[in-house]
PDB file of N, CA and C in Angstrom:
ATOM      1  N   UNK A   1     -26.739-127.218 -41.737  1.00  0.00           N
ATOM      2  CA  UNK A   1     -25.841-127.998 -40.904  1.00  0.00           C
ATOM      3  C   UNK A   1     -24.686-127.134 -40.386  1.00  0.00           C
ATOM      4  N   UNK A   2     -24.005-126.623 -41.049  1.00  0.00           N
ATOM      5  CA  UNK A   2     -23.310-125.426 -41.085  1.00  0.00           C
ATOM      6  C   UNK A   2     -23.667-124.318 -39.714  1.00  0.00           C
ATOM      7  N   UNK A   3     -24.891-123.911 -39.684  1.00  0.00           N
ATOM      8  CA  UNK A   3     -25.396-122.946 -38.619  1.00  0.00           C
ATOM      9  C   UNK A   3     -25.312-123.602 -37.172  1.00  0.00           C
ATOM     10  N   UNK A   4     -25.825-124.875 -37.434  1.00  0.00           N
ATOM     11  CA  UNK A   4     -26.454-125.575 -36.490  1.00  0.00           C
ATOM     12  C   UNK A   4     -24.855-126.070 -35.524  1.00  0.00           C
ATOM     13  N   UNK A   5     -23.603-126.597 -36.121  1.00  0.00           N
ATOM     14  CA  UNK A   5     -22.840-126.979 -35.837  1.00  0.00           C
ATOM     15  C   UNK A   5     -22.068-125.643 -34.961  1.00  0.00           C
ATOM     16  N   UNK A   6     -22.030-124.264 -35.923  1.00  0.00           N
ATOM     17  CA  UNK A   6     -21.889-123.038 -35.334  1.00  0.00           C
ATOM     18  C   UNK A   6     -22.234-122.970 -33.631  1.00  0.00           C
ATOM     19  N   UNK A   7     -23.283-123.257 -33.841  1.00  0.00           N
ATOM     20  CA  UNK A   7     -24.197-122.612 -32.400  1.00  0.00           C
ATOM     21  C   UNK A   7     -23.645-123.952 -31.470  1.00  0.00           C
ATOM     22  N   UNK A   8     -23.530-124.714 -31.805  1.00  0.00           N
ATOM     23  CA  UNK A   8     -23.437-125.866 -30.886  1.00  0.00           C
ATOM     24  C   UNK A   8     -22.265-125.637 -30.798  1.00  0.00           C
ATOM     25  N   UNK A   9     -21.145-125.706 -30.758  1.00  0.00           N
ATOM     26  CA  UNK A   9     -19.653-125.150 -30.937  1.00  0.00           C
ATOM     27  C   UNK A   9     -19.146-124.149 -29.931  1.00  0.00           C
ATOM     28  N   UNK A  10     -20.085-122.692 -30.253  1.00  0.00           N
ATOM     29  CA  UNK A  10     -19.930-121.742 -29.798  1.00  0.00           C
ATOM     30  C   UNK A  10     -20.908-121.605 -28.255  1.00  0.00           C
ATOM     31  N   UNK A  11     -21.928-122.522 -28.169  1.00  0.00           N
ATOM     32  CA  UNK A  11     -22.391-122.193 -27.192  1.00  0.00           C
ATOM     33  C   UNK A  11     -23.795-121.419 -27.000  1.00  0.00           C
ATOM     34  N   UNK A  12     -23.921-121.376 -28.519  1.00  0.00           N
ATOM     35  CA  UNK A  12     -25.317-120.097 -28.189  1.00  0.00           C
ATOM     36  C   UNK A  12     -26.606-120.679 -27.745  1.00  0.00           C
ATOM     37  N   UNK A  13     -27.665-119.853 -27.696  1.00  0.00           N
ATOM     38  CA  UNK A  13     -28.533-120.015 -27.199  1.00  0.00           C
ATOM     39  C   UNK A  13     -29.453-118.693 -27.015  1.00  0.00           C
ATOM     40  N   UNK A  14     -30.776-119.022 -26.840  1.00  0.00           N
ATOM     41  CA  UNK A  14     -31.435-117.292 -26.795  1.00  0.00           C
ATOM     42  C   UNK A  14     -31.115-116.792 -25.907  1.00  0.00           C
ATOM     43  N   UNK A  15     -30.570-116.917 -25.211  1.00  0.00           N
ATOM     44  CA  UNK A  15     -29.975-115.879 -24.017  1.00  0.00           C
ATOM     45  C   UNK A  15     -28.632-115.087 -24.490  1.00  0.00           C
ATOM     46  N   UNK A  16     -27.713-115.363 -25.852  1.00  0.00           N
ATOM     47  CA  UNK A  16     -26.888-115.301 -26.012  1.00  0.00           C
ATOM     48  C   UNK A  16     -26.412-114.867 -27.373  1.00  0.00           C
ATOM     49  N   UNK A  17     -25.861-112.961 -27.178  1.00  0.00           N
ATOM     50  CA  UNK A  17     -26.010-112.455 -28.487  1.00  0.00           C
ATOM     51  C   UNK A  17     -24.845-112.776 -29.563  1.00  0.00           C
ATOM     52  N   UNK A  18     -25.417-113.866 -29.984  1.00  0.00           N
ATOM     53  CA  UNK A  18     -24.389-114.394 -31.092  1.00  0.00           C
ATOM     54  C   UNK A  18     -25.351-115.231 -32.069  1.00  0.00           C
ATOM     55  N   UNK A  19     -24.739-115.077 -33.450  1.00  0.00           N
ATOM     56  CA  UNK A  19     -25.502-115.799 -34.242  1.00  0.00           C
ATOM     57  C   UNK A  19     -24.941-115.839 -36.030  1.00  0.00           C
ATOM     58  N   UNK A  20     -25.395-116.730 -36.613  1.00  0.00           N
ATOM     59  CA  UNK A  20     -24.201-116.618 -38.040  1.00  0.00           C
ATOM     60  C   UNK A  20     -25.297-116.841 -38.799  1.00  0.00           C
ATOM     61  N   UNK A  21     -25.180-117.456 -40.217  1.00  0.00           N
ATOM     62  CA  UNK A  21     -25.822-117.633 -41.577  1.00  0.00           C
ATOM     63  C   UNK A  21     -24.635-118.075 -42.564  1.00  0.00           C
ATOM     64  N   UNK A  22     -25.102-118.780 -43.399  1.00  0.00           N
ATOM     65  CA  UNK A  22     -24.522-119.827 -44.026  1.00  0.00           C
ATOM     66  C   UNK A  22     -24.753-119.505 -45.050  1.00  0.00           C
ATOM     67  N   UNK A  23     -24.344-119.125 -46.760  1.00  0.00           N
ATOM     68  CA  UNK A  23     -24.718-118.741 -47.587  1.00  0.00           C
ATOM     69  C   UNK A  23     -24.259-119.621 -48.952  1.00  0.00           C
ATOM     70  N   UNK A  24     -25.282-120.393 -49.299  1.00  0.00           N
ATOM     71  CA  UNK A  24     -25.114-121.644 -50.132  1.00  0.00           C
ATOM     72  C   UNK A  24     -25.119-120.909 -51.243  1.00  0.00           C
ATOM     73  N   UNK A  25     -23.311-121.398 -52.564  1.00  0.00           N
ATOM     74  CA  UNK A  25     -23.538-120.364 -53.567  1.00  0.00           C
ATOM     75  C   UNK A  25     -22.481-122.034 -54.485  1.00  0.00           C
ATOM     76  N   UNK A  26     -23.053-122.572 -55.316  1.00  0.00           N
ATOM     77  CA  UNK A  26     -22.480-123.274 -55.769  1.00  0.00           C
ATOM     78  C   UNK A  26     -21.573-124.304 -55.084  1.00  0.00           C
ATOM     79  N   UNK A  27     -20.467-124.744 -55.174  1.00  0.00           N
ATOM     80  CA  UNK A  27     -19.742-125.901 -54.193  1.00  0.00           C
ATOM     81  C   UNK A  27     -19.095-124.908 -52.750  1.00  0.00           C
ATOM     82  N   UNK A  28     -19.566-123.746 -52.766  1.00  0.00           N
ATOM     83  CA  UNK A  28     -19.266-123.222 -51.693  1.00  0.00           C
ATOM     84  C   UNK A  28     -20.048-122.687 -50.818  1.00  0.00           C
ATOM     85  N   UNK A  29     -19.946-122.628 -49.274  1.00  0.00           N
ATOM     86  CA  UNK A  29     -20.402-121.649 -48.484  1.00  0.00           C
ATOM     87  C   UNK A  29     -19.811-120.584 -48.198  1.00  0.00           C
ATOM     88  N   UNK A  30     -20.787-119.407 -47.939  1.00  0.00           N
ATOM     89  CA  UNK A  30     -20.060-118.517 -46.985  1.00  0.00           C
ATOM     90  C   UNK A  30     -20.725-118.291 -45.956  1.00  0.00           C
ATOM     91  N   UNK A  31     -19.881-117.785 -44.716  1.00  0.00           N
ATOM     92  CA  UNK A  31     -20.675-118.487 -42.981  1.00  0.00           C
ATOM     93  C   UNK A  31     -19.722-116.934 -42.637  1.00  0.00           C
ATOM     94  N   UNK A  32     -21.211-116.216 -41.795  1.00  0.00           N
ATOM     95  CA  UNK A  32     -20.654-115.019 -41.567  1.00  0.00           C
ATOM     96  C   UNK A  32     -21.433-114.973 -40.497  1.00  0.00           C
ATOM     97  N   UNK A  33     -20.636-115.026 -39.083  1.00  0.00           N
ATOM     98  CA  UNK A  33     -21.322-114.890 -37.983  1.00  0.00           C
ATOM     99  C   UNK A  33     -20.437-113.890 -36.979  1.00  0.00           C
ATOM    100  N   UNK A  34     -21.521-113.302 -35.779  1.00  0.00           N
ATOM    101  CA  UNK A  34     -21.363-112.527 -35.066  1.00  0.00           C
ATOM    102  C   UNK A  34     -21.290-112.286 -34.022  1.00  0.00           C
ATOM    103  N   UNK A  35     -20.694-111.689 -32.816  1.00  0.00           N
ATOM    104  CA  UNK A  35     -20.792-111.962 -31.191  1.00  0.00           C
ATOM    105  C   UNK A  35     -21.061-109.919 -30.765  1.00  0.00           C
ATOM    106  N   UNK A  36     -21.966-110.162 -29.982  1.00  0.00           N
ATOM    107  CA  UNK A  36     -21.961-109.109 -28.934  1.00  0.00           C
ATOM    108  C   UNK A  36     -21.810-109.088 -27.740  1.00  0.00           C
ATOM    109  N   UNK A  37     -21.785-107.983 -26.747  1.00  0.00           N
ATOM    110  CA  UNK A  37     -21.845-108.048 -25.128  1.00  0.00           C
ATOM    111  C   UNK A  37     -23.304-107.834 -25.537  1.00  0.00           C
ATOM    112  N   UNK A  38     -23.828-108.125 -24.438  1.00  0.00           N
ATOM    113  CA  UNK A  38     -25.174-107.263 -23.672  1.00  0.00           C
ATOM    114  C   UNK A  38     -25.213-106.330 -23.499  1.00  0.00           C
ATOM    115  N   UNK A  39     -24.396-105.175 -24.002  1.00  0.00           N
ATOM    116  CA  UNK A  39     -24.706-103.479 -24.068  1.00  0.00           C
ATOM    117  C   UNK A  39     -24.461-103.444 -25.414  1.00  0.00           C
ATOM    118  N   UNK A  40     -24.291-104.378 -26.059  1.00  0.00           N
ATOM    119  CA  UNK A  40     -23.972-103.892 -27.930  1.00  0.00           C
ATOM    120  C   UNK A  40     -23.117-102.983 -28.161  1.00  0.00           C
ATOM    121  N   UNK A  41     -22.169-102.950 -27.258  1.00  0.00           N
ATOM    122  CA  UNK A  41     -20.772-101.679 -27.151  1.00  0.00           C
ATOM    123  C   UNK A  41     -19.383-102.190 -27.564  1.00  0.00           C
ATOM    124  N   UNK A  42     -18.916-104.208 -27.961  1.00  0.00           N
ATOM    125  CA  UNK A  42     -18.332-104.789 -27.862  1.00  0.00           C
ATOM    126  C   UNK A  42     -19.341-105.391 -29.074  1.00  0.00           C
ATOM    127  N   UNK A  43     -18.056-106.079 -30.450  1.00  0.00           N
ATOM    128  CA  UNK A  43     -18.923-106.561 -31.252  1.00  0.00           C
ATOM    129  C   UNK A  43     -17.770-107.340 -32.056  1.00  0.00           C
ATOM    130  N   UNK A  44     -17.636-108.888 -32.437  1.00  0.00           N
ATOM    131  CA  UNK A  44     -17.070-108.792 -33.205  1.00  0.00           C
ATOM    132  C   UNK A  44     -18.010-109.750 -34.327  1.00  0.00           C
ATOM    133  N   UNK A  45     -17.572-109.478 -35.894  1.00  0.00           N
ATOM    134  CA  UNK A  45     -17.805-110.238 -37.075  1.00  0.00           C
ATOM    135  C   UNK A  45     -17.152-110.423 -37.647  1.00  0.00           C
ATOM    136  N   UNK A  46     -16.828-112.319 -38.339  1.00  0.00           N
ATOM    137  CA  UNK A  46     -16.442-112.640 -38.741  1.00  0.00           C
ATOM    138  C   UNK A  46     -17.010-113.258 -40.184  1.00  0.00           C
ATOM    139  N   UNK A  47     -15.949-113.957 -41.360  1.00  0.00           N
ATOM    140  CA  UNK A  47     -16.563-114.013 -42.297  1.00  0.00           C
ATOM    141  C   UNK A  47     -15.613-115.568 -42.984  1.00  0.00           C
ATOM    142  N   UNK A  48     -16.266-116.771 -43.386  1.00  0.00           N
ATOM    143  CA  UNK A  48     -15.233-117.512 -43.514  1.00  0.00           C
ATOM    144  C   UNK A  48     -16.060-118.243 -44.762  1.00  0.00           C
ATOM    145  N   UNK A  49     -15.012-118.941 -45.576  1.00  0.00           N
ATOM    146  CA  UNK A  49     -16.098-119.548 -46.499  1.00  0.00           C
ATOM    147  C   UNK A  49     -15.057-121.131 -46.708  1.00  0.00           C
ATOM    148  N   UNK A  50     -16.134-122.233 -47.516  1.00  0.00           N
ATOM    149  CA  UNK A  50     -15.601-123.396 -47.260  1.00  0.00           C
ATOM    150  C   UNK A  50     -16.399-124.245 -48.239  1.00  0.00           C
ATOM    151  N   UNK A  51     -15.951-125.685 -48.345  1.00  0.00           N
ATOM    152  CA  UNK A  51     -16.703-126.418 -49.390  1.00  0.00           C
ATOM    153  C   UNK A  51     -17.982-126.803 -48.937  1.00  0.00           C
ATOM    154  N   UNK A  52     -18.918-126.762 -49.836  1.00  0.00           N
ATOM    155  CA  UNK A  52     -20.355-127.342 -49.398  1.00  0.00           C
ATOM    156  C   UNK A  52     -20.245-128.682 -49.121  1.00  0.00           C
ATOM    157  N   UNK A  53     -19.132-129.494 -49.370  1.00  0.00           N
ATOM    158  CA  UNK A  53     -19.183-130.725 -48.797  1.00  0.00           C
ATOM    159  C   UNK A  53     -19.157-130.947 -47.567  1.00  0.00           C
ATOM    160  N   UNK A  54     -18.133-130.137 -46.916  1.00  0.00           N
ATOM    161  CA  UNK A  54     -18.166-130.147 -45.352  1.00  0.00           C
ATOM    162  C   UNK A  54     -18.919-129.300 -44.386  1.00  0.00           C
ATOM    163  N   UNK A  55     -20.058-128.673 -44.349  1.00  0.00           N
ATOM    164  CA  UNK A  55     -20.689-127.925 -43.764  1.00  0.00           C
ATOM    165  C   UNK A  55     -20.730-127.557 -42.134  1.00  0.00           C
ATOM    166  N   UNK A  56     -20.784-128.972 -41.302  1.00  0.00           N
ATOM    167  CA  UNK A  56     -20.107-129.053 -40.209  1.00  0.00           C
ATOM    168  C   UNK A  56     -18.722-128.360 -39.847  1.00  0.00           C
ATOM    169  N   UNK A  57     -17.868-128.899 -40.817  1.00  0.00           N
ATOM    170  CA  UNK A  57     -16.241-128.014 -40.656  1.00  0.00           C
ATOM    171  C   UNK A  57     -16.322-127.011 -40.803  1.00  0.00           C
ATOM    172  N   UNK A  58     -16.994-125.998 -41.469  1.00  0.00           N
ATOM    173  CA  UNK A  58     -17.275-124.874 -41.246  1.00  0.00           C
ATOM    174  C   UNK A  58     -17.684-123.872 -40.365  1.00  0.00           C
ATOM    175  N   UNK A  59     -19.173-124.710 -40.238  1.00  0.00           N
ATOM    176  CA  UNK A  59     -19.689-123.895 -38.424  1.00  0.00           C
ATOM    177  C   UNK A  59     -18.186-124.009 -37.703  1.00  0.00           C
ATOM    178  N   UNK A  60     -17.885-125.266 -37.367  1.00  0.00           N
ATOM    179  CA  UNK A  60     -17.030-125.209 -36.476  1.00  0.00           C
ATOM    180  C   UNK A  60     -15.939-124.754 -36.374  1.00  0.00           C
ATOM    181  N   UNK A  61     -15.218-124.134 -37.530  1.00  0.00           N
ATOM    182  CA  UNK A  61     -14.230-123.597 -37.769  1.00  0.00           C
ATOM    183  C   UNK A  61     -14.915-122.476 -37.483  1.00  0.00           C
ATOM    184  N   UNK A  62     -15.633-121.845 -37.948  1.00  0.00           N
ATOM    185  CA  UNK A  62     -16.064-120.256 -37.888  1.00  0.00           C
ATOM    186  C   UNK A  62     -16.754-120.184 -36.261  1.00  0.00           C
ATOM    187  N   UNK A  63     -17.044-121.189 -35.733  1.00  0.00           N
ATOM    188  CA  UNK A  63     -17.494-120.740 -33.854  1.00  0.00           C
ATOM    189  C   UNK A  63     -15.853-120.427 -33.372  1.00  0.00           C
ATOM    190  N   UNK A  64     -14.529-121.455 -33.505  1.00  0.00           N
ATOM    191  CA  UNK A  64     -13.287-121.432 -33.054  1.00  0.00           C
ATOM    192  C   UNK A  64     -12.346-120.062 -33.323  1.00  0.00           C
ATOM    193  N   UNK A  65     -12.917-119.192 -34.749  1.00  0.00           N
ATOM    194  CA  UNK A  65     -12.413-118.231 -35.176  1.00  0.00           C
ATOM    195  C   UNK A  65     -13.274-117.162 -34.423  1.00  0.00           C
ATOM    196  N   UNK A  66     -14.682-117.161 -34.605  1.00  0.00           N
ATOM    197  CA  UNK A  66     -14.959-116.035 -33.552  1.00  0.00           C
ATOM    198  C   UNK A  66     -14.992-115.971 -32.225  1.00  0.00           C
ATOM    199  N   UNK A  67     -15.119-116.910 -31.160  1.00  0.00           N
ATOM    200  CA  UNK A  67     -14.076-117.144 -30.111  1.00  0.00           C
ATOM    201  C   UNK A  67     -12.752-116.376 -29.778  1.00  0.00           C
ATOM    202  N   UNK A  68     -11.883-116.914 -30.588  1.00  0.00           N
ATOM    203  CA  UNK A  68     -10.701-116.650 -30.506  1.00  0.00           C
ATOM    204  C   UNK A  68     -10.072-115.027 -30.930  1.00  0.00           C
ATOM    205  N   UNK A  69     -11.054-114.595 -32.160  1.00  0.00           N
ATOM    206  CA  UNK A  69     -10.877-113.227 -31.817  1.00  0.00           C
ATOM    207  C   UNK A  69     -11.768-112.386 -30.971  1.00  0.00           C
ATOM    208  N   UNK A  70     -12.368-112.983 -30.304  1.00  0.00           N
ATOM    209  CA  UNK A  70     -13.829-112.403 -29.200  1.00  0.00           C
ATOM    210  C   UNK A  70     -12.714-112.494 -27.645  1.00  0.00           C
ATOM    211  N   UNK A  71     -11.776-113.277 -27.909  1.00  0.00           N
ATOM    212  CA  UNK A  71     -11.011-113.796 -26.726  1.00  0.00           C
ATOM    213  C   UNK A  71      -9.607-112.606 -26.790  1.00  0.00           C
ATOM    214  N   UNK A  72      -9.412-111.764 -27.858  1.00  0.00           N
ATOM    215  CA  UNK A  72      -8.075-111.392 -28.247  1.00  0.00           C
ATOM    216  C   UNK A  72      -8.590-109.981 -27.735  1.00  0.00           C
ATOM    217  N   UNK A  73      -9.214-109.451 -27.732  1.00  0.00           N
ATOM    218  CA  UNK A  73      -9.840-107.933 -27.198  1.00  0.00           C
ATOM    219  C   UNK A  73      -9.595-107.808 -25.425  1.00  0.00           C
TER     220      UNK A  73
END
């Protein structure tokens, strides 16, 4: 749910080099996702972690955080 909320958030799609993973470890996740250009010369990764209760708040927090530092460059 977590991934899925990510991508929907952020916009992705197969045309579009970005993509995260969600890493279920007891009452927590960790959600570590990534953005490129299309020359793979421009890259950023991020890394955020959160309660397994809210999985949604997560993707979506972690699409708004890599955004925003994808936006700060």
């Amino acid at each position: 749910m977590a991934e899925r909320a990510f991508l929907r958030t952020v916009g992705g799609g197969c045309h579009v080099p970005v993509g995260g993973v969600a890493i279920h470890e007891g009452d927590r996740i960790e959600f570590i996702a990534g953005m490129a250009d299309l020359n793979g010369e421009r890259k950023v990764i991020i890394r955020l972690s959160g309660s397994s209760l809210s999985p949604e708040e997560l993707g979506v927090n972690a699409a708004h955080e890599l955004l925003k530092r994808w936006n700060e460059k």
